[in-house]
PDB file of N, CA and C in Angstrom:
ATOM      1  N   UNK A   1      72.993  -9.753 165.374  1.00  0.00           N
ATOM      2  CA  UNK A   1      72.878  -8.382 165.792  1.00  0.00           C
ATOM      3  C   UNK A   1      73.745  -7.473 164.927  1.00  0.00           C
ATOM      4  N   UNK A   2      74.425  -8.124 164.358  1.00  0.00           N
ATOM      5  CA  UNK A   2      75.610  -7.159 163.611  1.00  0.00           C
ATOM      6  C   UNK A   2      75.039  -6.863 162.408  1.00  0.00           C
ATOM      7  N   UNK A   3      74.152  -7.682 161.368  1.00  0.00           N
ATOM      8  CA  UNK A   3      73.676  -7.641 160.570  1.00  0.00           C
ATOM      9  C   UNK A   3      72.723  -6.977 160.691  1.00  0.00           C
ATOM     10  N   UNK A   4      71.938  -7.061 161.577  1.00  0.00           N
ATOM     11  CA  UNK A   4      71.134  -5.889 162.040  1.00  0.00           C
ATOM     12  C   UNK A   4      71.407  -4.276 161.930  1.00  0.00           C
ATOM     13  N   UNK A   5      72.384  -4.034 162.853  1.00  0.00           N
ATOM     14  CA  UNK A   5      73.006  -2.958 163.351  1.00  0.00           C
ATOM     15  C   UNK A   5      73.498  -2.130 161.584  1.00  0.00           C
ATOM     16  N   UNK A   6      74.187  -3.113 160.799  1.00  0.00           N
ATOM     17  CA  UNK A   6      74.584  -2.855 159.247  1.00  0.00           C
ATOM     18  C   UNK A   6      73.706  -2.234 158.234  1.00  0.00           C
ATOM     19  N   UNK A   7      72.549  -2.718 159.196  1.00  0.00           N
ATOM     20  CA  UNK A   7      70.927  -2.544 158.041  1.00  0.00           C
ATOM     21  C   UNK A   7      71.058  -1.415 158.536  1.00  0.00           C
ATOM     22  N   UNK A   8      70.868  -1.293 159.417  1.00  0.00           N
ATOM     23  CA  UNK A   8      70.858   0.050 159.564  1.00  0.00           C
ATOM     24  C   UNK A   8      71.227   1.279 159.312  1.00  0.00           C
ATOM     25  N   UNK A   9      72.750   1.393 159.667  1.00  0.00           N
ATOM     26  CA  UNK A   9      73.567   2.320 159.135  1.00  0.00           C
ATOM     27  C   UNK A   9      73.636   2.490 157.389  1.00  0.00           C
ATOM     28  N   UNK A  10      73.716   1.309 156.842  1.00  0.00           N
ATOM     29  CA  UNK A  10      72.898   1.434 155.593  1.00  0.00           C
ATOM     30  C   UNK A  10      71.650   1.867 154.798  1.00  0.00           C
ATOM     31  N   UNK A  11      70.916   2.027 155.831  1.00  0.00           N
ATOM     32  CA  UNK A  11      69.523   3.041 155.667  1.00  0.00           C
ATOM     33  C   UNK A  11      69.763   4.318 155.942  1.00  0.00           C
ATOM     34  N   UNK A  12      70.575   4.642 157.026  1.00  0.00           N
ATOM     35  CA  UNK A  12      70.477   5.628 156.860  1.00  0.00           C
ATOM     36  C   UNK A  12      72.069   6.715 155.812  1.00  0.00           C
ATOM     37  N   UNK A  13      72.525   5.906 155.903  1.00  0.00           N
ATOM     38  CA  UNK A  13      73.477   6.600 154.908  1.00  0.00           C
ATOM     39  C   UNK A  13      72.816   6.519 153.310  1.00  0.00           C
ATOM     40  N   UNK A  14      71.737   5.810 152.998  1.00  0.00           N
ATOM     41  CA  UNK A  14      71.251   5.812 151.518  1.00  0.00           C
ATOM     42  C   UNK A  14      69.913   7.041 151.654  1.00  0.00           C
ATOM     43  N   UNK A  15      69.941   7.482 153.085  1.00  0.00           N
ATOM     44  CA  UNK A  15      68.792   8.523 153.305  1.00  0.00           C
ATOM     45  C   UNK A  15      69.677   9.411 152.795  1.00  0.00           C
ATOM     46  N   UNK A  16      70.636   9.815 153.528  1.00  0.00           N
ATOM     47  CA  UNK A  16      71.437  11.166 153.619  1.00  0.00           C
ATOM     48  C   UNK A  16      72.248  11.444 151.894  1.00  0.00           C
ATOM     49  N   UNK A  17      72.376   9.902 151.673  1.00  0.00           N
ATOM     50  CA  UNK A  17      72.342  10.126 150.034  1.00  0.00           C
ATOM     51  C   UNK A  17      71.258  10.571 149.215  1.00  0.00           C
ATOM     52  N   UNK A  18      70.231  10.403 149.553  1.00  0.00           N
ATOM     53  CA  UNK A  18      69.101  11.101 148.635  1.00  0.00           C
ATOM     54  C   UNK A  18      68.632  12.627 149.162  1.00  0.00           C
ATOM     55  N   UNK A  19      69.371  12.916 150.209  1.00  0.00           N
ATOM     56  CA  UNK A  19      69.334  14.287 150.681  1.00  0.00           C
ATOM     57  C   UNK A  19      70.538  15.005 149.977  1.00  0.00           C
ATOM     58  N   UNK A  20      71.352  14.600 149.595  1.00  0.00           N
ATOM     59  CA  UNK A  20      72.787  15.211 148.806  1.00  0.00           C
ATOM     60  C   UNK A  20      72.165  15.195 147.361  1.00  0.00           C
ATOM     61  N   UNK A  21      71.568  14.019 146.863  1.00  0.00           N
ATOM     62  CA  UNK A  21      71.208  13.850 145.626  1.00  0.00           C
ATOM     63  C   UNK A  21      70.120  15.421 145.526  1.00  0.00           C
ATOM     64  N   UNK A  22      69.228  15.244 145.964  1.00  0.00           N
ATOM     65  CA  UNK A  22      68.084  16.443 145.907  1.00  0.00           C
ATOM     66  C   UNK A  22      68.720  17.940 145.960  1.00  0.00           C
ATOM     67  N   UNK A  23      70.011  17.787 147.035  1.00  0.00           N
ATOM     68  CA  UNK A  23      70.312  18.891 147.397  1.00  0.00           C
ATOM     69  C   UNK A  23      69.465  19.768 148.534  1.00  0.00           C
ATOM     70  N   UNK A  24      69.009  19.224 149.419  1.00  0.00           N
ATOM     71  CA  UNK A  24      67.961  19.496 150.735  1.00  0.00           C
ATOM     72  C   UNK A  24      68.863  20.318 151.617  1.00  0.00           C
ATOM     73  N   UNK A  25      70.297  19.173 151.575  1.00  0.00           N
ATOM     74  CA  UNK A  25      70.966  19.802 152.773  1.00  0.00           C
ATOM     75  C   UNK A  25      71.266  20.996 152.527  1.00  0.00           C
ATOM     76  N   UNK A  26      72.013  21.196 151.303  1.00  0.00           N
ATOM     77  CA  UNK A  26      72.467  22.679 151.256  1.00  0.00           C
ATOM     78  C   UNK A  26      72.699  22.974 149.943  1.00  0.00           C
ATOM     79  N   UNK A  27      72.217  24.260 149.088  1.00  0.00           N
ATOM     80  CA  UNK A  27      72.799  24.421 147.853  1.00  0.00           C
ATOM     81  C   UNK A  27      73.713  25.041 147.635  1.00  0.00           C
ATOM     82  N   UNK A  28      75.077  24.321 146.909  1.00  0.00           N
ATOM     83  CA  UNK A  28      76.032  25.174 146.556  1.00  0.00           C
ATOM     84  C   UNK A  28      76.305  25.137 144.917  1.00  0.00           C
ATOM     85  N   UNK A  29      76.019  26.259 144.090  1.00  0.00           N
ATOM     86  CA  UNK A  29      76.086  25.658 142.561  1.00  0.00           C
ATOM     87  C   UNK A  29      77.451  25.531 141.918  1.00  0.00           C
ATOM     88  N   UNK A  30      78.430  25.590 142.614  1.00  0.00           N
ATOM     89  CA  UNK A  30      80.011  25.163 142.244  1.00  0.00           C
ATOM     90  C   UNK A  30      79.422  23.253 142.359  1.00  0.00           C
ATOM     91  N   UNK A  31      79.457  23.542 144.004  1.00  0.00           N
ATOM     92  CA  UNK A  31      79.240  21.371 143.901  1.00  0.00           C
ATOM     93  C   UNK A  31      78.100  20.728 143.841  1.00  0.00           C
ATOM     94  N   UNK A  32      77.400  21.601 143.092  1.00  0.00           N
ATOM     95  CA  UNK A  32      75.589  20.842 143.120  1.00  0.00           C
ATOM     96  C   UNK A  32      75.603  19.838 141.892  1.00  0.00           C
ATOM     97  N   UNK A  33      77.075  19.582 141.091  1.00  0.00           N
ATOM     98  CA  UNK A  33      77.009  18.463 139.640  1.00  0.00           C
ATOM     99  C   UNK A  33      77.906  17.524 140.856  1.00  0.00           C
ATOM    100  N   UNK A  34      79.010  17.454 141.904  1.00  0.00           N
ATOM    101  CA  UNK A  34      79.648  16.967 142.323  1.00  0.00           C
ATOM    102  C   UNK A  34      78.595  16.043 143.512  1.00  0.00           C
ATOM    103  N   UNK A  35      77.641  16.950 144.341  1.00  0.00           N
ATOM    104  CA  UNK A  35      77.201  16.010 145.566  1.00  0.00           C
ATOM    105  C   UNK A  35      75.841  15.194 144.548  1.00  0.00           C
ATOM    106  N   UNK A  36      75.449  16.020 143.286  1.00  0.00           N
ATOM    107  CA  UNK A  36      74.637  14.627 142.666  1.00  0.00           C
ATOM    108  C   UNK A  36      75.017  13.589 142.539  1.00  0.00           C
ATOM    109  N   UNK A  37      76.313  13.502 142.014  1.00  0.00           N
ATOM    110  CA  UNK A  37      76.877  12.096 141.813  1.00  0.00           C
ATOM    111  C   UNK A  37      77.151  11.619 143.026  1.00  0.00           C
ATOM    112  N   UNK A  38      77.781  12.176 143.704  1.00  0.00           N
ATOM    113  CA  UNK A  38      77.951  11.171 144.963  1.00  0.00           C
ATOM    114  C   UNK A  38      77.063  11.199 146.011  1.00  0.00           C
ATOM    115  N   UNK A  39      75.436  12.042 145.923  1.00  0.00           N
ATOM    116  CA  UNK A  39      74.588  10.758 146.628  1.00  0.00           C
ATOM    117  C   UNK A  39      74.002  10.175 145.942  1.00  0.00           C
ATOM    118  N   UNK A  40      73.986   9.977 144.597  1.00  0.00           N
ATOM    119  CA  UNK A  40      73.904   8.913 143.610  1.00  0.00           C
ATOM    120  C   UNK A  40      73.877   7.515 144.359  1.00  0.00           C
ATOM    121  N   UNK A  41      75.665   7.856 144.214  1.00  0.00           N
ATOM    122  CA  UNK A  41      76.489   6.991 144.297  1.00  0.00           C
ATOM    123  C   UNK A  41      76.553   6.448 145.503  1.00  0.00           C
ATOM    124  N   UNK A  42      75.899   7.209 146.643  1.00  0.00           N
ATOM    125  CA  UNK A  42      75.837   6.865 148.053  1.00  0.00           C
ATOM    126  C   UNK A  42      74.243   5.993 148.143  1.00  0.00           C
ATOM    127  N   UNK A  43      73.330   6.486 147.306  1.00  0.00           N
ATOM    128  CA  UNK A  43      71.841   5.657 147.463  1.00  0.00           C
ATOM    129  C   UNK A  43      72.139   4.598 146.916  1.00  0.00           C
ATOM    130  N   UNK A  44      72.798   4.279 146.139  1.00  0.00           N
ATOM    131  CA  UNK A  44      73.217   2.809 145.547  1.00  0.00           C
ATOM    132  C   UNK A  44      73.749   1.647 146.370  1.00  0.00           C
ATOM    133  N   UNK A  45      75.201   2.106 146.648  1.00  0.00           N
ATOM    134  CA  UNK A  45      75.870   1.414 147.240  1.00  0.00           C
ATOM    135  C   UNK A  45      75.108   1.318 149.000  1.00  0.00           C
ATOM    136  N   UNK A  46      74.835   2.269 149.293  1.00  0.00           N
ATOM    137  CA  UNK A  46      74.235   1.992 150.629  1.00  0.00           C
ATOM    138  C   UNK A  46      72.933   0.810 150.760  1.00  0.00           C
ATOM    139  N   UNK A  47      72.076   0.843 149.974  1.00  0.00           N
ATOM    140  CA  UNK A  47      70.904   0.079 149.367  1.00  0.00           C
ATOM    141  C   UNK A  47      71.137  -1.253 149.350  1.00  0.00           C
ATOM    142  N   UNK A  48      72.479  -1.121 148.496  1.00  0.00           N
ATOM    143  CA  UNK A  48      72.936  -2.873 148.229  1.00  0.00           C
ATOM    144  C   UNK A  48      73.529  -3.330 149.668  1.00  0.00           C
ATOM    145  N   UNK A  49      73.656  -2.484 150.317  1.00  0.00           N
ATOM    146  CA  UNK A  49      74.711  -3.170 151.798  1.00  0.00           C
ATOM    147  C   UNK A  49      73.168  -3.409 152.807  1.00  0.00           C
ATOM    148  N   UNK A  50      72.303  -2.381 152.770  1.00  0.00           N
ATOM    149  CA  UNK A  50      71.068  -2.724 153.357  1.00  0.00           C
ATOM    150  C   UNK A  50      70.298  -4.067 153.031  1.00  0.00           C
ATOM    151  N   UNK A  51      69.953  -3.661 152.010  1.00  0.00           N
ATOM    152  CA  UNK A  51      69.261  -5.367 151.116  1.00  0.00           C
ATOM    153  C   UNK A  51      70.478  -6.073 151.826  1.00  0.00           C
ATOM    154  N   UNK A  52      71.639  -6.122 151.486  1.00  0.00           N
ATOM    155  CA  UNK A  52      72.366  -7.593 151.804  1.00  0.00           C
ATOM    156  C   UNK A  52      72.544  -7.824 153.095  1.00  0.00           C
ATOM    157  N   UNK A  53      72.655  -7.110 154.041  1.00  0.00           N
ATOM    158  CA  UNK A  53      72.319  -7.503 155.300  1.00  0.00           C
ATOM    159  C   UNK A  53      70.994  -7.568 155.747  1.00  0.00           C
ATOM    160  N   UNK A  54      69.722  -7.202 155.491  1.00  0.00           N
ATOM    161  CA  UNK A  54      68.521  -7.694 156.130  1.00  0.00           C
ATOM    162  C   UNK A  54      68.630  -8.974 155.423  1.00  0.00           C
ATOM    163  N   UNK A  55      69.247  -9.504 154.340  1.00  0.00           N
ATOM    164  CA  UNK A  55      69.092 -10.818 153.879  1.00  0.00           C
ATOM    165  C   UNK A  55      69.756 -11.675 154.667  1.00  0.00           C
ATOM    166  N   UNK A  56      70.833 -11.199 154.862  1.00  0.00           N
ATOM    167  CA  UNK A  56      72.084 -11.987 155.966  1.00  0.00           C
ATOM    168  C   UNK A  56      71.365 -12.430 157.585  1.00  0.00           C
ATOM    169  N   UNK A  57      70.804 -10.939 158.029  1.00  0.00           N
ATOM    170  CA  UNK A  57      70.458 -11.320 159.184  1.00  0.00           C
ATOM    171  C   UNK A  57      69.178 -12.271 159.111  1.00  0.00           C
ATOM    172  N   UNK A  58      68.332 -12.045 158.047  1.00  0.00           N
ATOM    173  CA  UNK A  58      67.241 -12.838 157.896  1.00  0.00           C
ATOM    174  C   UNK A  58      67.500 -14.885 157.901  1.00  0.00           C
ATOM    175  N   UNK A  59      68.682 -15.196 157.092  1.00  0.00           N
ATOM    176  CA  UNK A  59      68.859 -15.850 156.903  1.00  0.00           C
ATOM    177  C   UNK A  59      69.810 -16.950 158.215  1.00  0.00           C
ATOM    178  N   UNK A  60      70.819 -15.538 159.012  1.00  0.00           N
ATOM    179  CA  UNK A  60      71.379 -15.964 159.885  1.00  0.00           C
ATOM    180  C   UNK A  60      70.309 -16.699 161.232  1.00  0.00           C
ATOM    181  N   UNK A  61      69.047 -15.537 161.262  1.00  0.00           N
ATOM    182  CA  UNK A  61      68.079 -15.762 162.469  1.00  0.00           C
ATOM    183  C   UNK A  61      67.142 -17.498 161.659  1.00  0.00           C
ATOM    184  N   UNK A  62      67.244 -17.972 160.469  1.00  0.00           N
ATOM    185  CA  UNK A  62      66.265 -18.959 159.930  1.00  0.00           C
ATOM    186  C   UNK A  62      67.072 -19.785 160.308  1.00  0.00           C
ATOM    187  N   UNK A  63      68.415 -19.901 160.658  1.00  0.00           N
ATOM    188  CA  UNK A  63      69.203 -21.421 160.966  1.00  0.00           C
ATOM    189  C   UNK A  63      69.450 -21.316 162.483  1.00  0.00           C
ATOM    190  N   UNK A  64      69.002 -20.671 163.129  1.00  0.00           N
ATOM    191  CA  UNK A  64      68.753 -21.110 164.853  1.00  0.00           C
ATOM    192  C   UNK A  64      67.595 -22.132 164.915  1.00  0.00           C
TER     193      UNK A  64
END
């Protein structure tokens, strides 16, 4: 369930990163070079924690 629960929050924090990346939420042109990089940097890293926990939980639920 935890691995579960991880996928999750990892989906959606790699959403809200591609909403910073686009700039949806809000435009400001002082930090519109600053929130690119970091929902970049947030669709990435969030992605890899998603993938690695649906793998985890996938793998945890195949050895019951």
């Amino acid at each position: 369930m935890l691995w579960v629960g991880n996928a999750i929050v990892g989906a959606f924090l790699a959403l809200h990163g591609g909403l910073m990346y686009f700039g949806v939420v809000g435009y400001d042109a002082q930090l519109s070079a600053l929130s690119m990089r970091a929902g970049a940097l947030l669709v990435v890293t969030s992605s890899m924690l998603t993938v690695f926990s649906v793998w985890k939980a996938r793998s945890t639920a195949a050895s019951r």
